[in-house]
Protein backbone atom coordinates (compact mmCIF):
# COMPACT_ATOMS: atom_id res chain seq x y z
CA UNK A 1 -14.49 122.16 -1.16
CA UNK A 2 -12.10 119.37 -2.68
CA UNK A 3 -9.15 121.77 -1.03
CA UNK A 4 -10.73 121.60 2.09
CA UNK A 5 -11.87 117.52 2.19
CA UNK A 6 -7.60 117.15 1.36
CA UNK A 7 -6.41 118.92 4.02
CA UNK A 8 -8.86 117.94 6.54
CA UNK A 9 -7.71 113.96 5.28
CA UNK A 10 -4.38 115.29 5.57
CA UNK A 11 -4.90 116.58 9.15
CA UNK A 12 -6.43 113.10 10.45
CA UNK A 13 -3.25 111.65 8.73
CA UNK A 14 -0.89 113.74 10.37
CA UNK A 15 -3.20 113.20 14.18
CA UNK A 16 -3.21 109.05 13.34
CA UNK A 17 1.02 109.29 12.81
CA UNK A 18 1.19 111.41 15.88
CA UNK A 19 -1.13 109.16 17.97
CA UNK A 20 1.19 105.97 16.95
CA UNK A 21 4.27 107.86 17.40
CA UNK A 22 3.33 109.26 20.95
CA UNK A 23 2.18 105.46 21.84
CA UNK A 24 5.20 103.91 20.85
CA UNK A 25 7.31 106.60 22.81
CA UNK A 26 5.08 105.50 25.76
CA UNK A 27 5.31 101.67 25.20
CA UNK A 28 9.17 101.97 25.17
CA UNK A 29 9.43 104.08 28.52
CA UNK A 30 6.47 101.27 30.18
CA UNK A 31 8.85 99.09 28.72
CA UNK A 32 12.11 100.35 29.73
CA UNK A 33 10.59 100.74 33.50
CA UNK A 34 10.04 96.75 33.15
CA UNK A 35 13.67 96.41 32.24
CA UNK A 36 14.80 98.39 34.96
CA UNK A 37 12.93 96.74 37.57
CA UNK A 38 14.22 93.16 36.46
CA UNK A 39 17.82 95.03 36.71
CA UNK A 40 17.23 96.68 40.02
CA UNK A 41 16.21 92.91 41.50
CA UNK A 42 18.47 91.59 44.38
CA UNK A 43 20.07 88.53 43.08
CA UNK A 44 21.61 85.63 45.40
CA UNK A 45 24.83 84.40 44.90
CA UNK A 46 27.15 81.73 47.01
CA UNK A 47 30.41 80.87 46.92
CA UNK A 48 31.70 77.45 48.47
CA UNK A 49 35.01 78.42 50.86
CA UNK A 50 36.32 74.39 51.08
CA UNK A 51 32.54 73.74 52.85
CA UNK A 52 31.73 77.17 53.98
CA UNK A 53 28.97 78.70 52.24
CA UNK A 54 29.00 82.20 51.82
CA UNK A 55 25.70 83.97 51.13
CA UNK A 56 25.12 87.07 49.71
CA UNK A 57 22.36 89.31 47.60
CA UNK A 58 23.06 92.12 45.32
CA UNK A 59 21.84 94.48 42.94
CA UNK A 60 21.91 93.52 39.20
CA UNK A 61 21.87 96.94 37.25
CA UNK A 62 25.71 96.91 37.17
CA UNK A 63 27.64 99.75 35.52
CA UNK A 64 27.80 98.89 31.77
CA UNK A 65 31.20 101.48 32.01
CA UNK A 66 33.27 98.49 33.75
CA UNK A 67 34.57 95.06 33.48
CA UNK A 68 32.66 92.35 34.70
CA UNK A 69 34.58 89.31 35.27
CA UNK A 70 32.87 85.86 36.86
CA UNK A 71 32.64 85.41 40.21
CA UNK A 72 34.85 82.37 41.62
CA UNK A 73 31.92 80.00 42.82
CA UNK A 74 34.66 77.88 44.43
CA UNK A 75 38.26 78.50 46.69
CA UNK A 76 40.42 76.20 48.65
CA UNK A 77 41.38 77.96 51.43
CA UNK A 78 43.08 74.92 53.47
CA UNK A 79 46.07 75.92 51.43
CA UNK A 80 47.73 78.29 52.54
CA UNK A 81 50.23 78.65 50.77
CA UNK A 82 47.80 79.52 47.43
CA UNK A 83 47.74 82.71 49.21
CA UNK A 84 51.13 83.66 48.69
CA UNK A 85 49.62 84.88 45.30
CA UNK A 86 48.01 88.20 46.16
CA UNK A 87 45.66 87.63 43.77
CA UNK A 88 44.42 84.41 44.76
CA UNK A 89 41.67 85.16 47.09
CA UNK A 90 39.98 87.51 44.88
CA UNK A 91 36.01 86.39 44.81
CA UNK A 92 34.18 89.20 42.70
CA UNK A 93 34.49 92.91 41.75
CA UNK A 94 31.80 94.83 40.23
CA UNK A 95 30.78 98.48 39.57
CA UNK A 96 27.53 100.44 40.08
CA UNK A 97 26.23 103.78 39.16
CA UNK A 98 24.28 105.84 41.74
CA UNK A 99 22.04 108.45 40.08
CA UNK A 100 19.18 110.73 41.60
CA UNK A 101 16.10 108.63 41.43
CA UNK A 102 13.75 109.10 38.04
CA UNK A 103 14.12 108.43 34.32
CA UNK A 104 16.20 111.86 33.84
CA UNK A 105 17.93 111.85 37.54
CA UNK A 106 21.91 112.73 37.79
CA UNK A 107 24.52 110.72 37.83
CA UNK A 108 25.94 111.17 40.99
CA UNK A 109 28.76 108.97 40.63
CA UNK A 110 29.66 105.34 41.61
CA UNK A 111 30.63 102.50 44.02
CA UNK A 112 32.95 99.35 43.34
CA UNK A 113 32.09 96.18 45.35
CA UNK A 114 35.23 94.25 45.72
CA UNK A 115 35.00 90.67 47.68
CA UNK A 116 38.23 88.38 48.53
CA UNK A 117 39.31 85.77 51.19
CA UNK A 118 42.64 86.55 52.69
CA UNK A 119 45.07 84.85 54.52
CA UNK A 120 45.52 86.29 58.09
CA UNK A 121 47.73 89.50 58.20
CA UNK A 122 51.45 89.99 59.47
CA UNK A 123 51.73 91.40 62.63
CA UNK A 124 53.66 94.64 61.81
CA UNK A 125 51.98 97.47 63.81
CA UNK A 126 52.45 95.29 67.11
CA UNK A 127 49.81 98.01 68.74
CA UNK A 128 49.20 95.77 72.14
CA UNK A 129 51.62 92.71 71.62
CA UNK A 130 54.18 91.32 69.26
CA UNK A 131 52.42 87.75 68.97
CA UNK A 132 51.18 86.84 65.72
CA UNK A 133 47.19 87.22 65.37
CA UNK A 134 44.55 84.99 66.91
CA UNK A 135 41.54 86.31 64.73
CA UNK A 136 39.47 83.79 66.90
CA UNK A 137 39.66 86.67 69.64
CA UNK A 138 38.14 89.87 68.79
CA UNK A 139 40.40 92.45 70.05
CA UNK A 140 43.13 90.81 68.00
CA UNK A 141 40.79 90.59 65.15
CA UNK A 142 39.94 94.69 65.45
CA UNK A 143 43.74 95.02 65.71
CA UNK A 144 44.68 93.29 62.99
CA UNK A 145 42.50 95.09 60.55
CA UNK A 146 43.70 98.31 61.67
CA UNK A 147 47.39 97.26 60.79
CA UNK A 148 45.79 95.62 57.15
CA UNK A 149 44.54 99.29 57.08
CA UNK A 150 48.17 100.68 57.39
CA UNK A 151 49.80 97.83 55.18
CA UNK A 152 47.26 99.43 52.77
CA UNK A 153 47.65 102.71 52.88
CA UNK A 154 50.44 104.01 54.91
CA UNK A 155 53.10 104.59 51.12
CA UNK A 156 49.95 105.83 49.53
CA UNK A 157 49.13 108.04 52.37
CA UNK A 158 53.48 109.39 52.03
CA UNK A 159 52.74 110.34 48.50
CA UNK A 160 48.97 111.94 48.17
CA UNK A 161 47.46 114.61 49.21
CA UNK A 162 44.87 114.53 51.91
CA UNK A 163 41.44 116.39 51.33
CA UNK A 164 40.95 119.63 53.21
CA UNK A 165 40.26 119.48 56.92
CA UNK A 166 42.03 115.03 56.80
CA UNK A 167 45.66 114.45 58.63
CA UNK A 168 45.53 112.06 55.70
CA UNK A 169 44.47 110.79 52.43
CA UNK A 170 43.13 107.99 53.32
CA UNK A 171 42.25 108.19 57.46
CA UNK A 172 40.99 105.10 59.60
CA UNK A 173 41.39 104.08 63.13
CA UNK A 174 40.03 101.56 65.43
CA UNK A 175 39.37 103.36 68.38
CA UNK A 176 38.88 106.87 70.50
CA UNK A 177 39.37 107.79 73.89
CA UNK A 178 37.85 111.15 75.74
CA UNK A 179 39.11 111.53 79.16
CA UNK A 180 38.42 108.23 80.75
CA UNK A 181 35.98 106.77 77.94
CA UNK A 182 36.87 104.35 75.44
CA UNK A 183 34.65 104.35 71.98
CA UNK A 184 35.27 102.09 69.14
CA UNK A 185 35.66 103.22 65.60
CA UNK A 186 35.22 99.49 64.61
CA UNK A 187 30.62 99.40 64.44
CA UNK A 188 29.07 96.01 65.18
CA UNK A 189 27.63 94.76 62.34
CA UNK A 190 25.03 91.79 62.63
CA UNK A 191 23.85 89.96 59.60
CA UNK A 192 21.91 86.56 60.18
CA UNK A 193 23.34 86.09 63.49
CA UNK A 194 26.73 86.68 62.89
CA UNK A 195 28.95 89.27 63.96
CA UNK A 196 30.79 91.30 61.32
CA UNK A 197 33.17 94.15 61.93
CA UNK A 198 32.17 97.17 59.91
CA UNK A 199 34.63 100.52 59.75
CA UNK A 200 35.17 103.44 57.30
CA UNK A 201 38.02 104.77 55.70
CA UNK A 202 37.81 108.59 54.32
CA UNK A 203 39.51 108.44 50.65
CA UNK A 204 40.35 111.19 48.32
CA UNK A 205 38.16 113.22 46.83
CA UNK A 206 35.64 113.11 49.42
CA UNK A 207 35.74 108.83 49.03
CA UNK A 208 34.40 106.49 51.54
CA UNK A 209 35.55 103.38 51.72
CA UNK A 210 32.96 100.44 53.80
CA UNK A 211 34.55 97.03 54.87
CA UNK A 212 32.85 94.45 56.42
CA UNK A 213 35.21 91.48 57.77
CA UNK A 214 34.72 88.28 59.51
CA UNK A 215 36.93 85.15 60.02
CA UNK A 216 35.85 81.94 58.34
CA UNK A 217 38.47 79.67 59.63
CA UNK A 218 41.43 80.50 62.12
CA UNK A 219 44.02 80.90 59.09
CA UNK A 220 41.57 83.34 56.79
CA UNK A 221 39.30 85.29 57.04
CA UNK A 222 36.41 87.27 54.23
CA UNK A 223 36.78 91.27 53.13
CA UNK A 224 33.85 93.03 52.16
CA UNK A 225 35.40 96.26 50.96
CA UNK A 226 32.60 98.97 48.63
CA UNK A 227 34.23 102.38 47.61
CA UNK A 228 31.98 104.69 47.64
CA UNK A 229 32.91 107.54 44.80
CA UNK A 230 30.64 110.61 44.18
CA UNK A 231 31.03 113.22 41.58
CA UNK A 232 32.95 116.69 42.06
CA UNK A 233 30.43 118.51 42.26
CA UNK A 234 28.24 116.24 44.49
CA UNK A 235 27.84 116.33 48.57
CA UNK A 236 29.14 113.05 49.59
CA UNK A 237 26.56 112.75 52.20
CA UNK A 238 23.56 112.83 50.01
CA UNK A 239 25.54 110.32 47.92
CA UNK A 240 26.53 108.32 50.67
CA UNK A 241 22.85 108.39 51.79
CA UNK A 242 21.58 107.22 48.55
CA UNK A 243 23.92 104.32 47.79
CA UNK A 244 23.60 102.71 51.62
CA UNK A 245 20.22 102.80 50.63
CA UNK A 246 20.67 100.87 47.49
CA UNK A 247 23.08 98.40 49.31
CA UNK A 248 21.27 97.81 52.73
CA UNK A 249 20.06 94.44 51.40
CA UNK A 250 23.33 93.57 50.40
CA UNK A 251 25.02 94.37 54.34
CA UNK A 252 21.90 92.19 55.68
CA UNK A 253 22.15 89.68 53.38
CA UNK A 254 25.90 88.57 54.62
CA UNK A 255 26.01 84.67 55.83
CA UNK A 256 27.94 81.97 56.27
CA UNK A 257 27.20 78.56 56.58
CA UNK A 258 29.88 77.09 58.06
CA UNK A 259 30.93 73.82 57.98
CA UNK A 260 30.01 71.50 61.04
CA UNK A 261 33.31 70.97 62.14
CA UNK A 262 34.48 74.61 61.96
CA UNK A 263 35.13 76.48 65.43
CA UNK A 264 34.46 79.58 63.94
CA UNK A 265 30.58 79.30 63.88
CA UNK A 266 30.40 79.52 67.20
CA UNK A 267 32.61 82.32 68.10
CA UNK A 268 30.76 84.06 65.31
CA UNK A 269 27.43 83.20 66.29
CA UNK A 270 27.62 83.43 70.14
CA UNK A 271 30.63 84.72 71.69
CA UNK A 272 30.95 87.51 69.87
CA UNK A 273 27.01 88.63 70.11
CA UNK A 274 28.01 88.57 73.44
CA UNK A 275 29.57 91.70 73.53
CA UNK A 276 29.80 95.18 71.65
CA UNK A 277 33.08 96.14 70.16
CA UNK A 278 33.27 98.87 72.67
CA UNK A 279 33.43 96.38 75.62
CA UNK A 280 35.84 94.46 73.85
CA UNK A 281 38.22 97.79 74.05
CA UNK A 282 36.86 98.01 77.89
CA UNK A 283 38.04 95.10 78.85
CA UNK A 284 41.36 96.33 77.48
CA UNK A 285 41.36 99.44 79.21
CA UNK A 286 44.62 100.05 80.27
CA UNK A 287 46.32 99.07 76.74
CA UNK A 288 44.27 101.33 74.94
CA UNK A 289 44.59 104.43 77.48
CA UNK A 290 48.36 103.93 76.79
CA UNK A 291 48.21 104.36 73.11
CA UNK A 292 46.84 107.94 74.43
CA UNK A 293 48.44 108.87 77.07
CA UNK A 294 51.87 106.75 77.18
CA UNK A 295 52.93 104.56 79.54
CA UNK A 296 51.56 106.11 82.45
CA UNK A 297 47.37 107.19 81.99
CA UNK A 298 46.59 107.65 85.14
CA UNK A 299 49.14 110.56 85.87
CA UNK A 300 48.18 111.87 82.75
CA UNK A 301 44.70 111.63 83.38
CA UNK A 302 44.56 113.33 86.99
CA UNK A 303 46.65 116.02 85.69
CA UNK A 304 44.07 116.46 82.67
CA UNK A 305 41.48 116.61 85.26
CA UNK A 306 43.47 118.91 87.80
CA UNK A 307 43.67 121.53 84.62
CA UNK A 308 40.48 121.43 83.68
CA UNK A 309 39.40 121.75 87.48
CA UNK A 310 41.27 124.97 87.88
CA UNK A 311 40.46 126.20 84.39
CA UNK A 312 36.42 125.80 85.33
CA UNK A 313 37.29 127.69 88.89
CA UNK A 314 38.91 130.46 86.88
CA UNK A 315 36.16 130.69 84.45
CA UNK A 316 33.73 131.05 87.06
CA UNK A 317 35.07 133.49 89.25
CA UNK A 318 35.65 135.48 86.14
CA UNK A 319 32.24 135.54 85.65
CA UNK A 320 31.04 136.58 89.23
CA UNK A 321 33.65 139.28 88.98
CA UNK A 322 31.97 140.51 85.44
CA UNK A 323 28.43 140.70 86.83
CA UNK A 324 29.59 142.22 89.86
CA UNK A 325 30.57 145.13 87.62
CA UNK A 326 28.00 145.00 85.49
CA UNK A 327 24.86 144.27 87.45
CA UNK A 328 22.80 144.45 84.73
């Protein structure tokens, strides 16, 4: 009986232990989740631009994998000259990991936020004009990203190899033409009433890179540029998907207060609503038909339209002559 009484004490010992170890297992999960929440908070930040105030929100759970270094709270950009120092204009970089949602969900890889003030571009692509840029019009502002885009990328793009099914590793471009029709490449992007220009550029190894731009005085202007990097053996779409998600309060979140006596804010703020980036091309037309179709569209165009005339005719008597043969 005393064998029994021991192990039954010894069975209530061993329930108790397991009882406080499951709990504690429990209180550090309930506890984790807390943490994780207070990470996963959006957190506003601004940064004062010689008077203009720019406003953003972002997530806090940054990747513990990379270097944080502190954001620049302040940045003359009256000099220009500063600027002649490609580093100078560099606001904040940080990392994030995007996983499958859930305590045990996969890494699916990551995104870098990188956010700088640069000085307005050289104009080397000379697309529509040889003039230097005048970001305070919005075709030359689409047009000078695009060349920023090839000052970028253009020796990177002579020595790498593009991903299957890309003319090149890293692809962009501002615009696209179908017959007559003009469609912009360049997406309107509208954050507290102001208009930002949002494109893509395909990376390597199924990369995406986002960049938001916008001018903040007639000299400089702000680039919003997130890398989005999924695993190897991850679809870049649902990863894509996910971190857009995670990041959508960040794109809405974009603002700038300018100063009072800044022209930009207007432009920004009402000329610019006024139109889509696809009517800015429009009322370009002839410019952008000729990056097309040379210096001559419309002879281009009616001979396009001549061909595919004849080609339909073809196709159609083709098929009266088939079912004429073959009635059923």
């Amino acid at each position: 009986m005393k064998n029994i009484l021991v192990c039954n004490n010894a069975a209530k010992s061993i329930n108790s232990y397991w009882v406080i170890f499951m709990f504690s297992i429990l209180t550090s999960i309930f506890s984790g989740s807390a943490n994780a929440g207070k990470k996963d908070q959006i957190y506003p930040r601004q940064i004062n631009l010689s008077g203009n105030i720019f406003h953003f929100s972002m997530p806090e759970d940054f990747s513990k994998d990379m270097p944080a270094t502190d954001m620049v709270e302040r940045l003359d950009i009256n000099d220009l000259n500063k600027f002649n120092d490609p580093q100078y204009g560099n606001l904040i970089r940080r990392w994030w990991d995007i996983k499958e949602p859930g305590w045990f969900g996969k890494k699916l890889g990551s995104v870098m936020m990188d956010i700088s003030v640069q000085r307005v571009a050289e104009n080397r692509e000379k697309t529509f004009h040889a003039d230097p840029y005048d970001i305070k019009d919005r075709m030359n502002f689409i047009l000078m990203l695009n060349d920023v885009y090839h000052q970028r990328y253009d020796e990177l793009n002579k020595t790498m190899q593009p991903d299957e099914g890309n003319g090149a590793a890293y692809n962009s471009g501002f615009t696209v033409v179908s017959g007559r029709k003009i469609f912009s490449l360049y997406h309107d992007h509208i954050s507290n009433n102001e208009k930002w220009i949002r494109h893509y550029i395909s990376a390597p190894e199924g990369a995406t890179i986002v960049v938001l731009a916008i001018p903040v005085s007639e000299h400089t202007y702000l680039y919003v540029n997130f890398t989005y990097s999924p695993n190897s053996n991850v679809a870049p779409r649902e990863f894509n998907r996910l971190a857009d998600a995670k990041f959508d309060t960040f794109y809405n979140s974009l603002n700038i207060e300018y100063s009072s006596s800044n022209e930009i804010k207007k432009i920004v703020t009402n000329d610019w609503l006024k139109y889509t980036n696809t009517e800015v091309l429009e009322q370009h037309r002839q410019s952008v038909l000729e990056l097309f179709y040379g210096k001559n569209p419309e002879k281009v165009l009616l001979q396009q339209e001549k061909d595919l005339k004849e080609f339909k005719l073809k196709d159609e008597a083709e098929m009266r002559e088939a079912l004429k043969n073959d009635p059923l």
